[in-house]
N, C-alpha and C. Protein backbone atom coordinates (compact mmCIF):
# COMPACT_ATOMS: atom_id res chain seq x y z
N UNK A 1 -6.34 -7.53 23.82
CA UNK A 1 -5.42 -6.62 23.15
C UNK A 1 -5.08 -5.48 24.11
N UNK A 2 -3.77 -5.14 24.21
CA UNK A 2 -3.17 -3.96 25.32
C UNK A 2 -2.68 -3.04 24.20
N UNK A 3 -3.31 -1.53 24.67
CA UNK A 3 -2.88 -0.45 24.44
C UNK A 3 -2.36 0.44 25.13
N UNK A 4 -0.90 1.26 24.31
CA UNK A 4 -0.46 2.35 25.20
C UNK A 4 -1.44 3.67 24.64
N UNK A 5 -2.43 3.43 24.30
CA UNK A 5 -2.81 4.49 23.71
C UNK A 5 -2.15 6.23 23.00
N UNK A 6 -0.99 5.87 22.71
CA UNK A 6 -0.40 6.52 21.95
C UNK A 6 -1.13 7.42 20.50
N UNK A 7 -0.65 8.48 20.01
CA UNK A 7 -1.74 9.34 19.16
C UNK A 7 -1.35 8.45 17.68
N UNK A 8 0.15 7.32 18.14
CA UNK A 8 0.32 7.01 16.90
C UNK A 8 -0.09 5.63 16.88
N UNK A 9 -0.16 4.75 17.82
CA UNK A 9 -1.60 3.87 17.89
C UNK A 9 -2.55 3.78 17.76
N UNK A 10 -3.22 5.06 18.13
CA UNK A 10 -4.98 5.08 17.94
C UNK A 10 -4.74 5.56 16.17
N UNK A 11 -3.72 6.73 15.74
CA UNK A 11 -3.52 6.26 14.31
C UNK A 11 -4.05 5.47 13.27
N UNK A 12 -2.97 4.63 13.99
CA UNK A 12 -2.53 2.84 13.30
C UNK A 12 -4.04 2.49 13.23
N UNK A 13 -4.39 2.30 14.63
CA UNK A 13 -6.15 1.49 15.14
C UNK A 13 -6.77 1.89 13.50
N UNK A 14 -7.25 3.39 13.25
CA UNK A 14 -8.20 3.95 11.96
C UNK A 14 -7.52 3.88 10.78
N UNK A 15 -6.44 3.55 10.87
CA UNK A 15 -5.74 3.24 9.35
C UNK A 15 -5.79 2.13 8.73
N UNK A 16 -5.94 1.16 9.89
CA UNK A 16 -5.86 0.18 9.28
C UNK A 16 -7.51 -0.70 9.54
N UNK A 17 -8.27 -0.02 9.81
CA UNK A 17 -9.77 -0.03 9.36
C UNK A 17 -10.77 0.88 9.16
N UNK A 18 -11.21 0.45 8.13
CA UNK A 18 -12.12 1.64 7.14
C UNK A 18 -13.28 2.25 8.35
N UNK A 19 -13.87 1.08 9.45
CA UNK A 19 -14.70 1.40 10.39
C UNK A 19 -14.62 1.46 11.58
N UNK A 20 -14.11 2.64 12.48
CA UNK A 20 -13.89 1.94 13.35
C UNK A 20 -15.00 2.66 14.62
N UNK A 21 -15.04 1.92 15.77
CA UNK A 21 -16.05 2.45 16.81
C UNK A 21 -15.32 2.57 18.50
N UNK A 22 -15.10 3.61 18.95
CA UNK A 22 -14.28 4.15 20.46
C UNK A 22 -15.65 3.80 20.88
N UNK A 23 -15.77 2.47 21.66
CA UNK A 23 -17.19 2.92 22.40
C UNK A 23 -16.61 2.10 24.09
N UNK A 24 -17.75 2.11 25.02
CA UNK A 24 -17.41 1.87 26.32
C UNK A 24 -18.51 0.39 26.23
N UNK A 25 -17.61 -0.50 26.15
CA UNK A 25 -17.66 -1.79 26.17
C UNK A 25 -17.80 -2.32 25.20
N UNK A 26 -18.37 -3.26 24.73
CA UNK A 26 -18.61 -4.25 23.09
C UNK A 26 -19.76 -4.11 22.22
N UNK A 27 -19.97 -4.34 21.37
CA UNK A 27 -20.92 -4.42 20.60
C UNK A 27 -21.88 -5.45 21.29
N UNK A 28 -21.28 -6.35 21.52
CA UNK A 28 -22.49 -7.60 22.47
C UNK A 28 -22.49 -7.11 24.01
N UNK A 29 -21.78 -6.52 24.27
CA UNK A 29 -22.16 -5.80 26.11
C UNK A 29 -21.57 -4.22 25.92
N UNK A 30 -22.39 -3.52 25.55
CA UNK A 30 -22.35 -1.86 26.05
C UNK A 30 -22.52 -1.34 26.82
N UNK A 31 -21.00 -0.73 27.46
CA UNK A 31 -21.99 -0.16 28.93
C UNK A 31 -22.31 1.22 28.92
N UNK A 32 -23.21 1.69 28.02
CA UNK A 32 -24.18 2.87 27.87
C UNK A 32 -24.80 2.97 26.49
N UNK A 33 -25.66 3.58 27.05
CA UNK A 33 -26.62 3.66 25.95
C UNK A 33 -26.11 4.15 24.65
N UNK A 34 -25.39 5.14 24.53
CA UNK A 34 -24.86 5.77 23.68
C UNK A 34 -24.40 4.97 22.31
N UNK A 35 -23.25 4.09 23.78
CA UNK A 35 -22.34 3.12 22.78
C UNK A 35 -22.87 1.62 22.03
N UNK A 36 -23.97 1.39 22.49
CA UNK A 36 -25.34 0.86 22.38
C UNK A 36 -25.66 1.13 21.08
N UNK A 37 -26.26 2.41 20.97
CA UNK A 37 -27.02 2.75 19.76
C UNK A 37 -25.59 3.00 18.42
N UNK A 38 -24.72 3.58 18.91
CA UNK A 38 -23.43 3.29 18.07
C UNK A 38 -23.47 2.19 17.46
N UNK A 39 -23.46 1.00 18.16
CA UNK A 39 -23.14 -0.25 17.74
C UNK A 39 -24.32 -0.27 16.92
N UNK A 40 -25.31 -0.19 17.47
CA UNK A 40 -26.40 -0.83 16.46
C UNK A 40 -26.47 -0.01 14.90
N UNK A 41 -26.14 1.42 15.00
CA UNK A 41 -26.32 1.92 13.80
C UNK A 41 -25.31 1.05 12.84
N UNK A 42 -23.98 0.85 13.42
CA UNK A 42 -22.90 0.11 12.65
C UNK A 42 -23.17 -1.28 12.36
N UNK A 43 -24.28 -1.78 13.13
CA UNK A 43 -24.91 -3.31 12.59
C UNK A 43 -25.77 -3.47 11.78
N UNK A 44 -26.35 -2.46 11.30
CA UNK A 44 -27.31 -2.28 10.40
C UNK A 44 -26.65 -2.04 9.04
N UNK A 45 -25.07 -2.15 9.03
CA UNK A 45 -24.24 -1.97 7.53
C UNK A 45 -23.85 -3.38 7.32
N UNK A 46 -24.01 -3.50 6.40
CA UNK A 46 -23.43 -4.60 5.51
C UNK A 46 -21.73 -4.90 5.62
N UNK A 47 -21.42 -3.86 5.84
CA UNK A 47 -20.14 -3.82 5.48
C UNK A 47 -19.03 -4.12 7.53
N UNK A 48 -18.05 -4.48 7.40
CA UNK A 48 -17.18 -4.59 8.35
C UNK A 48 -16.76 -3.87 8.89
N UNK A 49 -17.05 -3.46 10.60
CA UNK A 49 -16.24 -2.42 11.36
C UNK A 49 -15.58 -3.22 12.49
N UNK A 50 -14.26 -2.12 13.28
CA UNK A 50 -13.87 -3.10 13.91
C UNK A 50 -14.26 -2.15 15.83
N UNK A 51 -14.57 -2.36 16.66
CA UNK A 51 -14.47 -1.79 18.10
C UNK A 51 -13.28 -1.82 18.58
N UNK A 52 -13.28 -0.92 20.11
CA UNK A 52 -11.88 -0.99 20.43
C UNK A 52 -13.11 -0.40 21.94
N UNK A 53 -12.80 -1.33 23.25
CA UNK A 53 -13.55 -1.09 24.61
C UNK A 53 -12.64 0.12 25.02
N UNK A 54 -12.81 1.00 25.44
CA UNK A 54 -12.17 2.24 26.35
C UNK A 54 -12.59 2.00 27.50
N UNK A 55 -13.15 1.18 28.02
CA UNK A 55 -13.10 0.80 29.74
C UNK A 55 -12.09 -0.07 30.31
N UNK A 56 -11.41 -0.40 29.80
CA UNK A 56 -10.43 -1.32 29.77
C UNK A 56 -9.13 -0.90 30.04
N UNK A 57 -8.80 0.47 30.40
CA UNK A 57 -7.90 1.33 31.07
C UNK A 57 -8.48 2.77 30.90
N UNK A 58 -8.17 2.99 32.08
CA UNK A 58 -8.79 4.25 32.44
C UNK A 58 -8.14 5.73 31.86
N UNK A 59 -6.35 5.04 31.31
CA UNK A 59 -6.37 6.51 30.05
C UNK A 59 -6.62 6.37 28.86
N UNK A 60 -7.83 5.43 29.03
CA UNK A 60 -8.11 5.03 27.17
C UNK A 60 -8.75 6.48 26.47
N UNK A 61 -9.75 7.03 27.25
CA UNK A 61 -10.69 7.97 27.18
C UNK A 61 -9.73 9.31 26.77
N UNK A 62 -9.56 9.78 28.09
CA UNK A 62 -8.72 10.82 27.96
C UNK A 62 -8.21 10.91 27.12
N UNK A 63 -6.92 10.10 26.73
CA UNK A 63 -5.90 9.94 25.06
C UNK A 63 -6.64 10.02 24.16
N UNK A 64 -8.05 9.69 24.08
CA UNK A 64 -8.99 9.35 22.68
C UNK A 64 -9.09 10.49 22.57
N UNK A 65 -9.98 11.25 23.51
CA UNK A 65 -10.53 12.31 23.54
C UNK A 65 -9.60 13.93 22.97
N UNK A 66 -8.00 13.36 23.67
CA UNK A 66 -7.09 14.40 23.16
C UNK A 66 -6.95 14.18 21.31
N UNK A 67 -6.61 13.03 21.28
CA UNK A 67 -6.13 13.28 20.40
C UNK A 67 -6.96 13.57 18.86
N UNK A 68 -8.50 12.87 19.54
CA UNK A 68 -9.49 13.46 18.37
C UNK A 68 -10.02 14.64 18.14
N UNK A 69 -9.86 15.00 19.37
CA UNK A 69 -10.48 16.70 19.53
C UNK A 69 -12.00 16.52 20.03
N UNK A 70 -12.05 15.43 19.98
CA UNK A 70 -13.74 15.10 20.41
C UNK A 70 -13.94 15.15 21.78
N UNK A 71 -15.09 15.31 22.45
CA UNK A 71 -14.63 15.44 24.35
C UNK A 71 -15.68 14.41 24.51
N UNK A 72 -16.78 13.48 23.51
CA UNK A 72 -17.07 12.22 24.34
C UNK A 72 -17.10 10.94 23.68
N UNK A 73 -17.35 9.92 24.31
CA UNK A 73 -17.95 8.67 23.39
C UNK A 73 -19.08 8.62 23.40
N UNK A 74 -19.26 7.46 22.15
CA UNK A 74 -18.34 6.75 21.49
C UNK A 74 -17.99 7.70 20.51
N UNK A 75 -17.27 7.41 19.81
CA UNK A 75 -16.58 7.95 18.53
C UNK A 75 -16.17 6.85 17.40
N UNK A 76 -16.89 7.74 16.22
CA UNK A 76 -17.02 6.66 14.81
C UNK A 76 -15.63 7.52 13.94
N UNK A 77 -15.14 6.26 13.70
CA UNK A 77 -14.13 7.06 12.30
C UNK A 77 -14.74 6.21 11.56
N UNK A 78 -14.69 6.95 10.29
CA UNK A 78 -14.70 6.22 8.74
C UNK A 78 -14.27 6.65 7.54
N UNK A 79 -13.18 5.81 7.34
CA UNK A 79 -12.26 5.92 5.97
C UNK A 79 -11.36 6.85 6.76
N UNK A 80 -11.07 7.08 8.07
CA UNK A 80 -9.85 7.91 8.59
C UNK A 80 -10.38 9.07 8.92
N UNK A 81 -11.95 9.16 9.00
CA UNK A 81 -11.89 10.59 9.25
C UNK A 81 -13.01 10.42 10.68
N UNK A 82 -12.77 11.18 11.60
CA UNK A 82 -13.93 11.26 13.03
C UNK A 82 -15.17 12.03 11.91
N UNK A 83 -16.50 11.12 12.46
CA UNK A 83 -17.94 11.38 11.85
C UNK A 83 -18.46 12.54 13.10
N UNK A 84 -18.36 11.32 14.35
CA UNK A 84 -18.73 12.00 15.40
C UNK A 84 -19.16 10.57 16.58
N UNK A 85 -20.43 11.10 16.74
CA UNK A 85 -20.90 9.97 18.33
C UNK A 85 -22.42 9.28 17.49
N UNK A 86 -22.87 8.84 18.80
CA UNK A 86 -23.58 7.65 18.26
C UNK A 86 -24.88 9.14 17.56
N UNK A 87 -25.71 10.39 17.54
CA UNK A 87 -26.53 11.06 17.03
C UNK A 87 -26.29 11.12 15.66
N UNK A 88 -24.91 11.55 15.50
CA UNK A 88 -24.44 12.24 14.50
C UNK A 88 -24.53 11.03 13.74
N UNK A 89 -24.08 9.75 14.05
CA UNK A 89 -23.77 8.36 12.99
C UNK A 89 -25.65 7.75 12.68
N UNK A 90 -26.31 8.16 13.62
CA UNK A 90 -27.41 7.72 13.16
C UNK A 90 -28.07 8.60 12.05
N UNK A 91 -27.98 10.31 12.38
CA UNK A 91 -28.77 11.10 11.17
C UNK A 91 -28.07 10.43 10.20
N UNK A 92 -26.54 10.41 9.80
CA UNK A 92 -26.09 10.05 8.79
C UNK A 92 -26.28 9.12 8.05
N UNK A 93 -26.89 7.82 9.08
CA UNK A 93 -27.14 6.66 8.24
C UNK A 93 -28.72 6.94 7.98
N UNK A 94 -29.53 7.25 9.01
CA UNK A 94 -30.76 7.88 8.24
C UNK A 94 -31.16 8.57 6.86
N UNK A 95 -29.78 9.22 6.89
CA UNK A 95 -29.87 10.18 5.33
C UNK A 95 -29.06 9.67 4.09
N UNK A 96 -28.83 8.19 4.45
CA UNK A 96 -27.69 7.29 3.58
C UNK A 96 -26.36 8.29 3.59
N UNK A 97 -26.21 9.28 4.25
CA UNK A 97 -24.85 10.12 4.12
C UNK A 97 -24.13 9.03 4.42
N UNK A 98 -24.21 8.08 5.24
CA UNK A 98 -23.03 7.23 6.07
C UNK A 98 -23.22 6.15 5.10
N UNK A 99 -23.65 5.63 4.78
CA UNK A 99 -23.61 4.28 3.35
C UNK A 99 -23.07 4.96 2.18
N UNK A 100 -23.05 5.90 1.93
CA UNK A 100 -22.25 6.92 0.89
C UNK A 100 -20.73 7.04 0.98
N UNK A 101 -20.78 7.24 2.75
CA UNK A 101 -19.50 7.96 2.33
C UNK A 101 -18.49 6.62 2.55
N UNK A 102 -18.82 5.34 3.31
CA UNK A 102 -18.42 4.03 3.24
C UNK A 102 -18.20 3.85 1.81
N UNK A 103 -18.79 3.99 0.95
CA UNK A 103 -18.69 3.19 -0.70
C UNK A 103 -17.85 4.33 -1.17
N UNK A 104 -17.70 5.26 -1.07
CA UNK A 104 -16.67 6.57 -1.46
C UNK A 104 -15.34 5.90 -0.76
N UNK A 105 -15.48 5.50 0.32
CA UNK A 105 -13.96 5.22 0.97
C UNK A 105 -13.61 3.55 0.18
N UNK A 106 -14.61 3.07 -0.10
CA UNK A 106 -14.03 1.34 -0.90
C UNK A 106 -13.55 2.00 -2.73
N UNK A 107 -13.88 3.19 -3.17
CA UNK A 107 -13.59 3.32 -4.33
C UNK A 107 -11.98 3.74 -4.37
N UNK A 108 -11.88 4.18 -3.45
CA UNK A 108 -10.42 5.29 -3.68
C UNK A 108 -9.48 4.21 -3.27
């Protein structure tokens, strides 16, 4: 899949999935730890998310980074909204905040 990384593409990307994960490489090959533990917190849900590699052009990052306001990866949206990086997605699922707010986003 080719992106112009546009603010109204990466958009589209979280609109049109409830989960999504900015990380640097795949869920089956991560290239950092970070995006690593990202993945794994998001494998531990029941429920369907989709990735998107940002190594895969080198203004993937940058554009992400502008247009989320966030300055690293990975980066979790859910239900359309930035959570944060792989710390922030783990307290959350630690504290079921993040299995909460998933079943809040399937009700509405």
């Amino acid at each position: 899949m080719s992106f112009n990384w546009t603010p109204e593409e990466l958009q589209e990307i979280v609109d049109s999935n409830p989960i999504v994960l900015f990380m640097k490489g795949t869920p089956e090959q991560p290239r950092c730890g970070f995006s690593n533990r990202a993945a794994m917190v998001l494998g531990q849900l029941e429920d369907k998310w989709a990735s998107v590699d940002v190594t895969s052009d080198s203004r993937a990052i940058p554009s992400i980074c502008t247009w989320s306001d966030f300055p690293t990866m990975p980066q979790i949206f859910v239900n359309g909204e930035l959570i944060g990086g792989s710390d922030i997605a783990m307290e959350m699922y630690e504290s079921g905040e993040l299995q909460q707010m998933i079943s809040e986003g399937k009700s509405q």
